[in-house]
Protein backbone atom coordinates (compact mmCIF):
# COMPACT_ATOMS: atom_id res chain seq x y z
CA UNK A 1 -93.67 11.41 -18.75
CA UNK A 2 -93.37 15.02 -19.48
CA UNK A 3 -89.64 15.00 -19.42
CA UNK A 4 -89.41 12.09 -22.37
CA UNK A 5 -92.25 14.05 -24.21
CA UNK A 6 -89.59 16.65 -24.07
CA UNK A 7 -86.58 14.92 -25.22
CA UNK A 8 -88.55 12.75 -27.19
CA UNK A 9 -89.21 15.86 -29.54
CA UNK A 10 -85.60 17.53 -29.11
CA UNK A 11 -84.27 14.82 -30.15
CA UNK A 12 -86.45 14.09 -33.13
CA UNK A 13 -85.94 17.65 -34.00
CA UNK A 14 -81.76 17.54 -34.16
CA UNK A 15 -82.51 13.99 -36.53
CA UNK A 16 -85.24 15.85 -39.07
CA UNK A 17 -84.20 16.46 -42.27
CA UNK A 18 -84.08 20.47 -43.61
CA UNK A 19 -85.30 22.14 -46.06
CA UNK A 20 -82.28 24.67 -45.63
CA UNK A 21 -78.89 22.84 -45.25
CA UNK A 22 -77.47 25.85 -43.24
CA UNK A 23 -79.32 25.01 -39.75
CA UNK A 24 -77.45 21.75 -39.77
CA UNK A 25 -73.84 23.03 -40.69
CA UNK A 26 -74.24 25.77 -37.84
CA UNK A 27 -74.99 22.95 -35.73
CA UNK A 28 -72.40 20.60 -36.77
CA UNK A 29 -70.00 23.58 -36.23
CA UNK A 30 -71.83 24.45 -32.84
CA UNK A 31 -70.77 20.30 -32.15
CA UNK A 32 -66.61 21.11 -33.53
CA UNK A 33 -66.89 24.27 -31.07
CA UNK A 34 -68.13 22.59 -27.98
CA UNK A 35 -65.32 19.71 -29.08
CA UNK A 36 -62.13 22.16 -29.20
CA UNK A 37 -62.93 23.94 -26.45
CA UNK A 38 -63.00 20.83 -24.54
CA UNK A 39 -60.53 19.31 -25.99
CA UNK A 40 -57.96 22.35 -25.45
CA UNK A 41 -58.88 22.73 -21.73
CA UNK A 42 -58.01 19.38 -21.02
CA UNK A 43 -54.63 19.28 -22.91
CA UNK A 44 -54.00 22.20 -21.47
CA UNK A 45 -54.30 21.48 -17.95
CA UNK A 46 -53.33 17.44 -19.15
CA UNK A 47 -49.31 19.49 -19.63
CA UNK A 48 -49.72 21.78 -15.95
CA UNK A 49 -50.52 18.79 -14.05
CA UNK A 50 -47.92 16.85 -15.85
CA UNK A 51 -45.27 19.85 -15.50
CA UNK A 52 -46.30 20.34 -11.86
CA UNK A 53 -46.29 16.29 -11.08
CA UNK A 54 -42.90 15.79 -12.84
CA UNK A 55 -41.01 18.74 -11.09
CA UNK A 56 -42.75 17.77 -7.84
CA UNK A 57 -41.11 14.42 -7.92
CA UNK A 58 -37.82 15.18 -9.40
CA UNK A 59 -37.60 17.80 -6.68
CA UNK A 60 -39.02 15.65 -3.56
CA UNK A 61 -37.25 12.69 -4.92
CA UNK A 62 -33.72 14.38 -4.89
CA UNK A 63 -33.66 17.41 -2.23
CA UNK A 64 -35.00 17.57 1.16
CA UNK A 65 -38.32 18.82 2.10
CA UNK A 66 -37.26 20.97 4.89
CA UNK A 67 -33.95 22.83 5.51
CA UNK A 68 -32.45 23.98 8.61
CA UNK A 69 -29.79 26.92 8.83
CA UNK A 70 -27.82 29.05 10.40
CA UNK A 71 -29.69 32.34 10.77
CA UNK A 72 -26.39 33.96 10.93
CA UNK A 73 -23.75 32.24 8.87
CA UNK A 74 -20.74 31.42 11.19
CA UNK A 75 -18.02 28.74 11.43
CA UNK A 76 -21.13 25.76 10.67
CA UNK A 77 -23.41 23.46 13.28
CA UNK A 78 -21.10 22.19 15.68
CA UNK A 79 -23.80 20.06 17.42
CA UNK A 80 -25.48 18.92 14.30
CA UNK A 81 -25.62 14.90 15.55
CA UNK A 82 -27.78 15.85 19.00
CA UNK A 83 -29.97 18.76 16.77
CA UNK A 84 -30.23 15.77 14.03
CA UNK A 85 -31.43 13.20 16.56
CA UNK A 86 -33.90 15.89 17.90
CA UNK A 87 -35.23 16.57 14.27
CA UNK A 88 -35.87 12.95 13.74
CA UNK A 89 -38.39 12.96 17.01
CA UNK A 90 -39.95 15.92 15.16
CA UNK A 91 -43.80 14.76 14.21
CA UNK A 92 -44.19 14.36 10.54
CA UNK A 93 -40.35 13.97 10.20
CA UNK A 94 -39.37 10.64 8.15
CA UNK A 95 -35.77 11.01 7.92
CA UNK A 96 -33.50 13.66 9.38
CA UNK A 97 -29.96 14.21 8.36
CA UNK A 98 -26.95 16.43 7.94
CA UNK A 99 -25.55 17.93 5.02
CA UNK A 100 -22.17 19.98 4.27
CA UNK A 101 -22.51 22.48 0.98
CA UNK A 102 -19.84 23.87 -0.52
CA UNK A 103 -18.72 25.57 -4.23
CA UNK A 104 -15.47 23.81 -5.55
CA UNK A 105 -14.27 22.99 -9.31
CA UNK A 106 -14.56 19.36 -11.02
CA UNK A 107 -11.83 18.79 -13.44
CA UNK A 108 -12.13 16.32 -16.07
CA UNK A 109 -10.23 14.92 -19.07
CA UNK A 110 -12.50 17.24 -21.24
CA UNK A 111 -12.88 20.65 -19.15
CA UNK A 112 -13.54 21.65 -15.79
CA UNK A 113 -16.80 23.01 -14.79
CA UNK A 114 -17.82 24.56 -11.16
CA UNK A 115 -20.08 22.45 -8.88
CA UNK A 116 -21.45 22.18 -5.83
CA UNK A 117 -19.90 19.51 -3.11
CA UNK A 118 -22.26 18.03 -0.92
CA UNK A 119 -20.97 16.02 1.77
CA UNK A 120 -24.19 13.29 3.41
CA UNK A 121 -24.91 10.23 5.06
CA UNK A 122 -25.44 7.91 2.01
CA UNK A 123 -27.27 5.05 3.48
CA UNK A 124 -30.47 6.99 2.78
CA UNK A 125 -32.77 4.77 0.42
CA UNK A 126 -33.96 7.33 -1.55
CA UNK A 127 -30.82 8.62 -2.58
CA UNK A 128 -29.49 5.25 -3.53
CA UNK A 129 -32.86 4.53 -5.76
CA UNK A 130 -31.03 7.76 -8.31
CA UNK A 131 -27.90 5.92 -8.83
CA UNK A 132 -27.48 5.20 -12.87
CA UNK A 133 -24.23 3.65 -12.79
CA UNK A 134 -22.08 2.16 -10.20
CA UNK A 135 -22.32 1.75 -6.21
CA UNK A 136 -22.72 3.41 -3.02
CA UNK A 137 -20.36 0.51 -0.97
CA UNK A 138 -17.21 1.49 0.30
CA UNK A 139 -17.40 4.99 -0.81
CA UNK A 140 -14.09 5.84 2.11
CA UNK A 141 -11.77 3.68 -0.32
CA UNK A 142 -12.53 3.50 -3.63
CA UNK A 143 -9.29 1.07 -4.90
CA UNK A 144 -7.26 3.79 -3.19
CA UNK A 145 -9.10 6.35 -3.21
CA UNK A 146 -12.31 8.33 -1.37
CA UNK A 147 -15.10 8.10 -3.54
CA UNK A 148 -17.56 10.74 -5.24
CA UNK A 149 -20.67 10.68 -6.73
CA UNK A 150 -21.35 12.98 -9.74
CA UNK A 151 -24.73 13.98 -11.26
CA UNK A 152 -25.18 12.57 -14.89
CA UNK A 153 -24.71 15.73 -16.29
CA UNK A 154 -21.62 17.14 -14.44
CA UNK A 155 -20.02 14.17 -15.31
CA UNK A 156 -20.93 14.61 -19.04
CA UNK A 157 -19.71 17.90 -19.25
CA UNK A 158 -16.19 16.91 -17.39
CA UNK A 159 -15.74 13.22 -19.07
CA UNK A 160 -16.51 11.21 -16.22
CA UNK A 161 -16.97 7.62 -16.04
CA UNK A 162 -17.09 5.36 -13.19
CA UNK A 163 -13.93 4.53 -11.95
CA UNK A 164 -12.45 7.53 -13.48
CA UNK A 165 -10.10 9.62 -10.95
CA UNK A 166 -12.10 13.13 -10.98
CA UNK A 167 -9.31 16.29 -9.70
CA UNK A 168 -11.47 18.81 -7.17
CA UNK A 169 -10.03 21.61 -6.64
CA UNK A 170 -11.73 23.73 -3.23
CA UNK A 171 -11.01 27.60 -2.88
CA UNK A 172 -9.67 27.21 0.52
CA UNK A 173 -6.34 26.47 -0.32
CA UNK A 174 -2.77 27.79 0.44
CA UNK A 175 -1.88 31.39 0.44
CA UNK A 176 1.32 32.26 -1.88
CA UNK A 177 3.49 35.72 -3.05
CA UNK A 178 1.30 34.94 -5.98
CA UNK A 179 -1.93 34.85 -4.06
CA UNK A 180 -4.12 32.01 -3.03
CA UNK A 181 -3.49 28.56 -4.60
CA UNK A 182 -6.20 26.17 -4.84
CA UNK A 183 -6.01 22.92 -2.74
CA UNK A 184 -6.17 20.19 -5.03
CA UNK A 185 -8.40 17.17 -4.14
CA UNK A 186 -8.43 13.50 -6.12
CA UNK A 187 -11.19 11.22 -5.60
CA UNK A 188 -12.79 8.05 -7.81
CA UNK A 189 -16.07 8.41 -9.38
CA UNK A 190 -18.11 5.77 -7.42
CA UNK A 191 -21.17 6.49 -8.95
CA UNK A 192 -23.28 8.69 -11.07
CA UNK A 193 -26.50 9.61 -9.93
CA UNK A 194 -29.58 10.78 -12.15
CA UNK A 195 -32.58 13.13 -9.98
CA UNK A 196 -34.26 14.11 -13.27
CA UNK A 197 -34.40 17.46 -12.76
CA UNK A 198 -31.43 19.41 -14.22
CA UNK A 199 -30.09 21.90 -12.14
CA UNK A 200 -28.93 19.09 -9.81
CA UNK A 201 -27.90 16.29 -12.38
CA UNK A 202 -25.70 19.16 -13.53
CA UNK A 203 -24.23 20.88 -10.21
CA UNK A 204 -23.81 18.22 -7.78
CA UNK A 205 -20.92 15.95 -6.19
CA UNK A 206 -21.89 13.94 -3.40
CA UNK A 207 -19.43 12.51 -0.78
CA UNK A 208 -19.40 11.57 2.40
CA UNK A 209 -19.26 14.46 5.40
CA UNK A 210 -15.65 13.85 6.46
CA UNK A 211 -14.11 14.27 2.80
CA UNK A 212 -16.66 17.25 1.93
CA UNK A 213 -15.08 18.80 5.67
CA UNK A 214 -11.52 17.78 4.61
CA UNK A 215 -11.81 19.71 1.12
CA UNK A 216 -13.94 22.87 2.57
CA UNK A 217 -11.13 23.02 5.30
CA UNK A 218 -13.78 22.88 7.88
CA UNK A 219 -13.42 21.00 11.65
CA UNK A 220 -16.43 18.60 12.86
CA UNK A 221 -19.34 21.01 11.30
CA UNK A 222 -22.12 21.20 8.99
CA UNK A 223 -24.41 23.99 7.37
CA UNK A 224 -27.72 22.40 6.85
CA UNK A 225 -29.84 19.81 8.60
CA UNK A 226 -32.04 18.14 5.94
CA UNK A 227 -35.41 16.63 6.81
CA UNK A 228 -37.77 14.31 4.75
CA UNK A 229 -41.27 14.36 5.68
CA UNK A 230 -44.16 11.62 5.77
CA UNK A 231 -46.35 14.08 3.95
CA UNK A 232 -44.61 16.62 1.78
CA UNK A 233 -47.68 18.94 1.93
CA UNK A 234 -47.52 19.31 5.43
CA UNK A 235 -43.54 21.05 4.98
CA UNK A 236 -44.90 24.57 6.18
CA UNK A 237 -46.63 23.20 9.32
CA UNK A 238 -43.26 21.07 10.11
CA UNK A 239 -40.84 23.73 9.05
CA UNK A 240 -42.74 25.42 12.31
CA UNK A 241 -42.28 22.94 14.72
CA UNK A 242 -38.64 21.96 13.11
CA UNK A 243 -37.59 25.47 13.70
CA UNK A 244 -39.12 25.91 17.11
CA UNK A 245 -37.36 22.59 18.24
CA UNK A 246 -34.22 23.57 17.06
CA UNK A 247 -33.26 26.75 18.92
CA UNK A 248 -33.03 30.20 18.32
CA UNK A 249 -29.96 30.06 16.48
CA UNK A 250 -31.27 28.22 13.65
CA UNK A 251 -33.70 28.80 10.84
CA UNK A 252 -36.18 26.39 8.82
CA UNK A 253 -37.57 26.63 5.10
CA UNK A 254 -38.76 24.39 2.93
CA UNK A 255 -39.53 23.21 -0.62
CA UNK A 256 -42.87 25.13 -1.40
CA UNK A 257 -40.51 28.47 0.03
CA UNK A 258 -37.66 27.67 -2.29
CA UNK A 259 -39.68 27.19 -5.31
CA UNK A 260 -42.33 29.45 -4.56
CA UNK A 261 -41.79 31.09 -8.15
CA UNK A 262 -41.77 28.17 -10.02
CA UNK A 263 -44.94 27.24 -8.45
CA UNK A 264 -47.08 30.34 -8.74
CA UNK A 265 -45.54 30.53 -12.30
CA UNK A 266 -47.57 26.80 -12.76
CA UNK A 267 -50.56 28.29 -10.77
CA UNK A 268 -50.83 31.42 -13.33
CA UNK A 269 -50.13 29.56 -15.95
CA UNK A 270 -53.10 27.24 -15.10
CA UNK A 271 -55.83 30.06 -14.54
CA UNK A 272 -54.75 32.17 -17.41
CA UNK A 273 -55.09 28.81 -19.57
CA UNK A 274 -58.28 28.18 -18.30
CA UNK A 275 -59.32 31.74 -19.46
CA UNK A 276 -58.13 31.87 -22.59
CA UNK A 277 -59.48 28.50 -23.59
CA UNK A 278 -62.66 29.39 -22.34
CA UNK A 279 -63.48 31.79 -24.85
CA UNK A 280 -63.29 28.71 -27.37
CA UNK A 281 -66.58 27.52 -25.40
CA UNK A 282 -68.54 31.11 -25.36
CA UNK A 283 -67.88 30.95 -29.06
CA UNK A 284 -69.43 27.20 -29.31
CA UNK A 285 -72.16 28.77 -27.28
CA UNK A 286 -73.03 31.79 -30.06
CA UNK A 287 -73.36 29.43 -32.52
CA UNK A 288 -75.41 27.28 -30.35
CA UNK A 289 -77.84 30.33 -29.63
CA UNK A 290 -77.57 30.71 -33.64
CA UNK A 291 -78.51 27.12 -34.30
CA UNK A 292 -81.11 27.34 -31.89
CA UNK A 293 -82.96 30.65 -32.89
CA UNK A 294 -83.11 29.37 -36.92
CA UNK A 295 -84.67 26.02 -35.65
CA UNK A 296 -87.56 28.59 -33.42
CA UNK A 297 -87.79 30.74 -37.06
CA UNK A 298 -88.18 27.35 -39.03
CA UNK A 299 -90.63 25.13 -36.78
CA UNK A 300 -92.68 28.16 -35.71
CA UNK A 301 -95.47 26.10 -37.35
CA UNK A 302 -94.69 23.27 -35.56
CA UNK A 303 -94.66 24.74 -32.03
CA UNK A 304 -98.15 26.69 -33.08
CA UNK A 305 -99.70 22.69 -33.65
CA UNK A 306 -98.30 21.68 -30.01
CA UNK A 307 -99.31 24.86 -28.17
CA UNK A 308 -102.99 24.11 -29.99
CA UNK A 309 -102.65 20.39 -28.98
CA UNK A 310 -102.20 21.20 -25.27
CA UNK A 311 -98.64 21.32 -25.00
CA UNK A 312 -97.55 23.89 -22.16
CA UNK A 313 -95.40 27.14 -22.81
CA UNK A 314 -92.94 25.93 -20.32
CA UNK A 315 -92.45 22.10 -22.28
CA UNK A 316 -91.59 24.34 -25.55
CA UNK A 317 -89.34 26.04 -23.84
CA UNK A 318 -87.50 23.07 -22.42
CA UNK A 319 -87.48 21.38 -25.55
CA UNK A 320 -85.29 23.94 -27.03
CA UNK A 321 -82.99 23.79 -23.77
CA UNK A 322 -82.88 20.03 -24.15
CA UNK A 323 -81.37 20.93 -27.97
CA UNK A 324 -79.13 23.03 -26.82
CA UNK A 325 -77.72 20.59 -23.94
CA UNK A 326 -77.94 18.05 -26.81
CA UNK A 327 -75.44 19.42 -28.95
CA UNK A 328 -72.85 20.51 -25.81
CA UNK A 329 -73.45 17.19 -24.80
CA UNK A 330 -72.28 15.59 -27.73
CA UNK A 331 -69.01 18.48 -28.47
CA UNK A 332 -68.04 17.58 -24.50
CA UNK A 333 -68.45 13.80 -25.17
CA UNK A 334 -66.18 14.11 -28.16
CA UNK A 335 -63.66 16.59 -26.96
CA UNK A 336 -63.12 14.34 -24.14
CA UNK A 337 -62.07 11.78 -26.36
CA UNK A 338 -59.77 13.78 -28.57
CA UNK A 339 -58.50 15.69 -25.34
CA UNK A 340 -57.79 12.41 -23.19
CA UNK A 341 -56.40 10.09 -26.57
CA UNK A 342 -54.02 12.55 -27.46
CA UNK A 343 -52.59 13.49 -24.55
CA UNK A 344 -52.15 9.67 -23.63
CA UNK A 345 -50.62 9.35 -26.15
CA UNK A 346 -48.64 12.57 -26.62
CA UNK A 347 -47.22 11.94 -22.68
CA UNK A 348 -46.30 7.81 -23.68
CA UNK A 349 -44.19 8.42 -26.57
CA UNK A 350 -43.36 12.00 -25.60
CA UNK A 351 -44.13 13.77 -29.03
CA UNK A 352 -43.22 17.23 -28.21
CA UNK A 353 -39.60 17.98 -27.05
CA UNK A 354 -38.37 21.13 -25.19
CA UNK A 355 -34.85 22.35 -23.66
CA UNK A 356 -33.85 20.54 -20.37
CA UNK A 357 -31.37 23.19 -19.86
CA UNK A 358 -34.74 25.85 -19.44
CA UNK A 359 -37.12 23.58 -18.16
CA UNK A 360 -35.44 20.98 -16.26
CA UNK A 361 -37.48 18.31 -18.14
CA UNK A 362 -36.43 17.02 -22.14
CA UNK A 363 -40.10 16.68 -23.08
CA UNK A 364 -43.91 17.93 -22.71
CA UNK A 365 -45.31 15.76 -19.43
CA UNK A 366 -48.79 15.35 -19.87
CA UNK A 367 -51.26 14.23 -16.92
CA UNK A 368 -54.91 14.19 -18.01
CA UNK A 369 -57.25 13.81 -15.16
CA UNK A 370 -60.80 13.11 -14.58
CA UNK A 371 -61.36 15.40 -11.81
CA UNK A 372 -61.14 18.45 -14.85
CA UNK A 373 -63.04 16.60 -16.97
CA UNK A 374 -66.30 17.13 -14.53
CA UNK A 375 -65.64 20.84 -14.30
CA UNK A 376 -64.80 21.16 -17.84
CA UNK A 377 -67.71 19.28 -18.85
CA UNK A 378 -70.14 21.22 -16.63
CA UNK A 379 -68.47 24.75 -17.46
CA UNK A 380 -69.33 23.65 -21.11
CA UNK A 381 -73.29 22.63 -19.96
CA UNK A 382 -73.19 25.41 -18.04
CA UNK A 383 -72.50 27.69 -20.93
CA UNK A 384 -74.57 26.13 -23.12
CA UNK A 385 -77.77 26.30 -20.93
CA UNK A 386 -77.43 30.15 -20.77
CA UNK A 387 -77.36 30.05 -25.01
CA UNK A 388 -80.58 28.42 -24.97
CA UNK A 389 -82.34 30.36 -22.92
CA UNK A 390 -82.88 33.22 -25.61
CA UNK A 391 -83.82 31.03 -28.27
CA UNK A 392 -86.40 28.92 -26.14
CA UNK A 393 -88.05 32.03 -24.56
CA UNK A 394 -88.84 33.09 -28.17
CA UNK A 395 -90.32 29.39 -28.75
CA UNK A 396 -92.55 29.46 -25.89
CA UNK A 397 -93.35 33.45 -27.18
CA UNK A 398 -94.75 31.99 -30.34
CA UNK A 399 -98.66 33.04 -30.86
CA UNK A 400 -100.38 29.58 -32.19
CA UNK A 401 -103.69 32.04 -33.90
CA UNK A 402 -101.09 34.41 -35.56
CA UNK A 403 -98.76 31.82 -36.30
CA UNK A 404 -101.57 29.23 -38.50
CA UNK A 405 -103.36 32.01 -39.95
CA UNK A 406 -100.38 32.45 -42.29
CA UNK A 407 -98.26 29.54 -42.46
């Protein structure tokens, strides 16, 4: 009963009509502050989740989650079928399987451009799910030919179509009087694949292990044992156990390790966000504490009568808290709105475009969620409480004898 007494009379105080017609602009604006701030924090972190999420799965989608090398680079993994078979017993371990890197240079009808040969196993699932154009089926003779799979933007920059004959040309080639001749390699595009994240779409051939060991000039080896996990969180924890399984001469890292700057760069970028827009809310919250202190000044008469009538100290006070949680109530209930709305739409129709070349990504990614909407909309309570508690200490202050004997 004493609580709706309470917000019974903060409430009929926000609706009153005033004599001065600045009380209710400061607290229309206190309302637009509480909005924007909210509103900005959850755009704001709506793009970092939507940057993180989107790298995330271009990265996990197209590379492996955990890498095994040669601590000392040598002649490659002879053994790499038994170490491969022992990775795939590994707990956590979803798929284990070799890999063969090497730099050569694609040659085109329009230019040639370096890249990065990888020979695989392509039966994997997840790599076939990136292929744009063509197929993955009899990739040993194309019409004549080995096949090759390029990324969607090597084979953009070199003129490459499926079914086109692509020349690669490998440094280990043929010494001369003139010095070392390339070894020229011709294989049929097969396919074109498409990760989503740039750096690969725009690096990458992908053949089978035999053709990437004929052009590398390498016998029965390989330089990297790739593992996909069950749960990519868990990569440190398996990295451990991959590394401990595999033998001293071998080292394991993993995704978070390789991208450990782009990450932290996300996590930095989040807190310092969070920061910055925050000041947006202590703003909200001095004109709240305005707002607030002109309503004491103005219904100082008012709170004399309830004081006289039996009202307690402490219910004056509250009703001026309930005010102020009133009005953040309202700037959180809009902002969430605004913030949610636009970045829906903003991440559907992808309204703001950036440079895939810098960012890996042609456009904004935006992933509101409501988990940061809670802490967002208590962080803007919270703030608004402490506002009050000036203004509502003054109101509970008030002197009823003084206050009647000259109103």
């Amino acid at each position: 009963m004493t609580r709706a007494f309470e917000l019974f009379v903060a409430a009929r105080y926000l609706r009153a009509k005033r004599r001065e017609a600045v009380i209710p602009l400061i607290t229309a604006v206190s309302v637009a502050g509480v909005a924007a701030g909210v509103m900005a924090l959850v755009i704001a972190l709506a793009i970092n989740n939507g940057f993180r999420r989107a790298l995330q799965e271009s990265l996990l989608g197209a590379t492996p989650h955990v890498v095994l090398l040669e601590k000392t680079p040598s002649t490659g993994i002879g053994n790499w079928r038994e170490i491969t078979a022992r990775m795939a017993r590994v707990p956590g371990v979803k798929e284990a399987a070799p890999a063969l890197y090497g730099k050569v240079l694609a040659s085109g009808p329009m230019q040639s451009a370096e890249a990065t040969l990888k020979g695989m196993p392509l039966a994997s699932p997840e790599f076939a799910a990136h292929i744009r154009q063509g197929s993955l089926a009899q990739m040993d003779d194309v019409r004549g030919l080995p096949g090759i799979v390029l990324g969607s933007h090597l084979a953009a920059r070199i003129g490459m179509r499926v079914g086109d004959v692509v020349r690669i040309l490998s440094p280990q080639g043929q010494m001369t009087p003139f010095g070392m001749r390339p070894a020229e390699f011709r294989f049929r595009v097969a396919a074109i694949f498409e990760s989503g994240f740039y750096d690969l779409d725009n690096q990458l051939a992908v053949t089978t292990i035999a053709q990437a060991q004929r052009v590398l000039a390498l016998p029965d080896v390989v330089n990297a044992i790739e593992l996909k996990l069950d749960d990519p969180d868990r990569a440190p924890e398996v990295a451990r156990a991959a590394e401990a399984a595999a033998g001293a001469e071998l080292g394991a890292t993993h995704w978070m390790e390789q991208n450990r700057q782009l990450l932290n760069a996300l996590r930095m970028e989040k807190i310092v966000s969070v920061i910055t827009i925050s000041l947006i809310q202590f703003v909200a919250a001095l004109n709240i504490l305005t707002a607030l202190f002109m309503r004491v000044m103005e219904k100082k008469r008012d709170i004399a009568v309830l004081i006289s009538l039996g009202a307690r100290r402490a219910q004056i006070a509250r009703i001026f808290v309930w005010q102020g949680l009133m009005i953040a109530a309202a700037g959180a209930a809009a902002g969430f709105v605004l913030g949610h709305g636009l970045s829906h739409l903003a991440g559907r129709y992808r309204w703001i475009r950036i440079d895939e070349e810098i960012y890996s990504l042609s456009y904004v990614p935006f992933e509101p969620r409501w988990a940061d909407s809670l802490w967002i909309g208590a962080l803007a309570l919270a703030v608004a409480l402490l506002a009050t508690l000036y203004p509502a200490r003054a109101a509970a202050a008030v002197a009823p004898a003084e206050t009647l004997r000259y109103e």
